[in-house]
C-alpha atoms as a PDB file:
ATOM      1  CA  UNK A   1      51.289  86.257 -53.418  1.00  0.00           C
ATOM      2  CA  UNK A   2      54.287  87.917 -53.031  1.00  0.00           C
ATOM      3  CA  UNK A   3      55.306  89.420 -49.408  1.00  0.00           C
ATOM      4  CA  UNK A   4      57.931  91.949 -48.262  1.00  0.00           C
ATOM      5  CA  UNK A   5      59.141  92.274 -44.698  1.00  0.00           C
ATOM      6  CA  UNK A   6      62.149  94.262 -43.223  1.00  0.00           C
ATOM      7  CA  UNK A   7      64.012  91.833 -40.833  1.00  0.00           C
ATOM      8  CA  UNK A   8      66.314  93.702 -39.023  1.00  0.00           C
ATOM      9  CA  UNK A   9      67.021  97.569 -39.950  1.00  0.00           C
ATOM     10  CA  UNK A  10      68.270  97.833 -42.921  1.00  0.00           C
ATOM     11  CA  UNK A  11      67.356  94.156 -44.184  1.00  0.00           C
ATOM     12  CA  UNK A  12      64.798  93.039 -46.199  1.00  0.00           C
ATOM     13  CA  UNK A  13      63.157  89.447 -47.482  1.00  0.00           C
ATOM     14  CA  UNK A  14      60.359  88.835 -50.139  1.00  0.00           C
ATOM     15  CA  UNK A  15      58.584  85.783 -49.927  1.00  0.00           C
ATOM     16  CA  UNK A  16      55.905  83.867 -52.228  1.00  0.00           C
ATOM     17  CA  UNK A  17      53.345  82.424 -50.460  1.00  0.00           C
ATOM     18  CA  UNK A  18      50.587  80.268 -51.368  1.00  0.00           C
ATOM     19  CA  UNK A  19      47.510  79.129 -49.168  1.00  0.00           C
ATOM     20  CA  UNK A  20      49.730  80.158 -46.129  1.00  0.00           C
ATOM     21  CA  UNK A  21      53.080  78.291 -46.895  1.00  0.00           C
ATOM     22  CA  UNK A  22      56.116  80.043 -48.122  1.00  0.00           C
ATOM     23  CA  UNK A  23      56.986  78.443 -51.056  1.00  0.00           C
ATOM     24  CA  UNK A  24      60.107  80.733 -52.026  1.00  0.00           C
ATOM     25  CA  UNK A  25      62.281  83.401 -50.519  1.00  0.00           C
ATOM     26  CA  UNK A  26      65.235  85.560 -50.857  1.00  0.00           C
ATOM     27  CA  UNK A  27      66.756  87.677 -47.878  1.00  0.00           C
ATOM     28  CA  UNK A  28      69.627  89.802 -47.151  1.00  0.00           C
ATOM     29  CA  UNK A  29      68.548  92.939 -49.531  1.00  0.00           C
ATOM     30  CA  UNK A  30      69.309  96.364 -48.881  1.00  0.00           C
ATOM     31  CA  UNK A  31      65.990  97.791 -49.577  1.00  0.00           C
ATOM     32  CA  UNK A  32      62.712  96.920 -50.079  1.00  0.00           C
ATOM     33  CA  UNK A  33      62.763  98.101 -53.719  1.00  0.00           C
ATOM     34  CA  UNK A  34      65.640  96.091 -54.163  1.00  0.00           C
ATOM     35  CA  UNK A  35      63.645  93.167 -52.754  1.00  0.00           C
ATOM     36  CA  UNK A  36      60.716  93.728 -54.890  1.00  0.00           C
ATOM     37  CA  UNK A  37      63.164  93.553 -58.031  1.00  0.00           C
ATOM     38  CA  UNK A  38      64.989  89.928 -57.144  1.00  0.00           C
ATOM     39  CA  UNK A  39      61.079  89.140 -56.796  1.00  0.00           C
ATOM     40  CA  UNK A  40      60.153  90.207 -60.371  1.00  0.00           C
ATOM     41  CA  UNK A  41      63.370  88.189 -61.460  1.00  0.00           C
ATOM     42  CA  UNK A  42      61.982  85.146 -59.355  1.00  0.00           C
ATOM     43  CA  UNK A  43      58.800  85.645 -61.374  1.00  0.00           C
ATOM     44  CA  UNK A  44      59.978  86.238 -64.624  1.00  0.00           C
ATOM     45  CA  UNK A  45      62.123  82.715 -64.495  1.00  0.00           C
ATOM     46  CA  UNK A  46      59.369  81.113 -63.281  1.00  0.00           C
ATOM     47  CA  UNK A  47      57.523  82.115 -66.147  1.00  0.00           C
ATOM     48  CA  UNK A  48      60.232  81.397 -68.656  1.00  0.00           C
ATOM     49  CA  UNK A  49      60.381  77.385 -67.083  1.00  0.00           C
ATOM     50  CA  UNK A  50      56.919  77.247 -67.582  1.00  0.00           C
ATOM     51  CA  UNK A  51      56.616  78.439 -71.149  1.00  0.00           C
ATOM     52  CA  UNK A  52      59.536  75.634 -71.781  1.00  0.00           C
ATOM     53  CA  UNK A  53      57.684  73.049 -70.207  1.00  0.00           C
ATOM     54  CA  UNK A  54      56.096  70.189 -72.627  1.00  0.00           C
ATOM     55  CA  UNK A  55      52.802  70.225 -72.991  1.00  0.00           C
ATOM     56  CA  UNK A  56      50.342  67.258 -72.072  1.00  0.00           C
ATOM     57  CA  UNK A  57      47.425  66.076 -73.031  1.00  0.00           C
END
């Protein structure tokens, strides 16, 4: 689950977090809109890696 906090005025941070650890995280933005886009990125390469990963079985 995805998680957006302002940090200090002006700052924010999204986070991924997963049965209560952060497993990812990006700070330093602007906005939180501008957060919540460098999220989707995060996301979307995520999802390209795993769509390239072999297959097992």
């Amino acid at each position: 689950m995805f998680k957006f906090r302002e940090t200090t005025p002006g700052e924010w941070r999204w986070s991924f977090v997963f049965r209560d650890q952060t497993l990812a995280h990006g700070e330093g933005f602007p906005s939180e809109g501008k957060a919540k886009a460098a999220a989707m990125v995060f996301a979307r390469d995520v999802g390209v890696a795993l769509q390239k990963m072999p297959v097992r079985g």
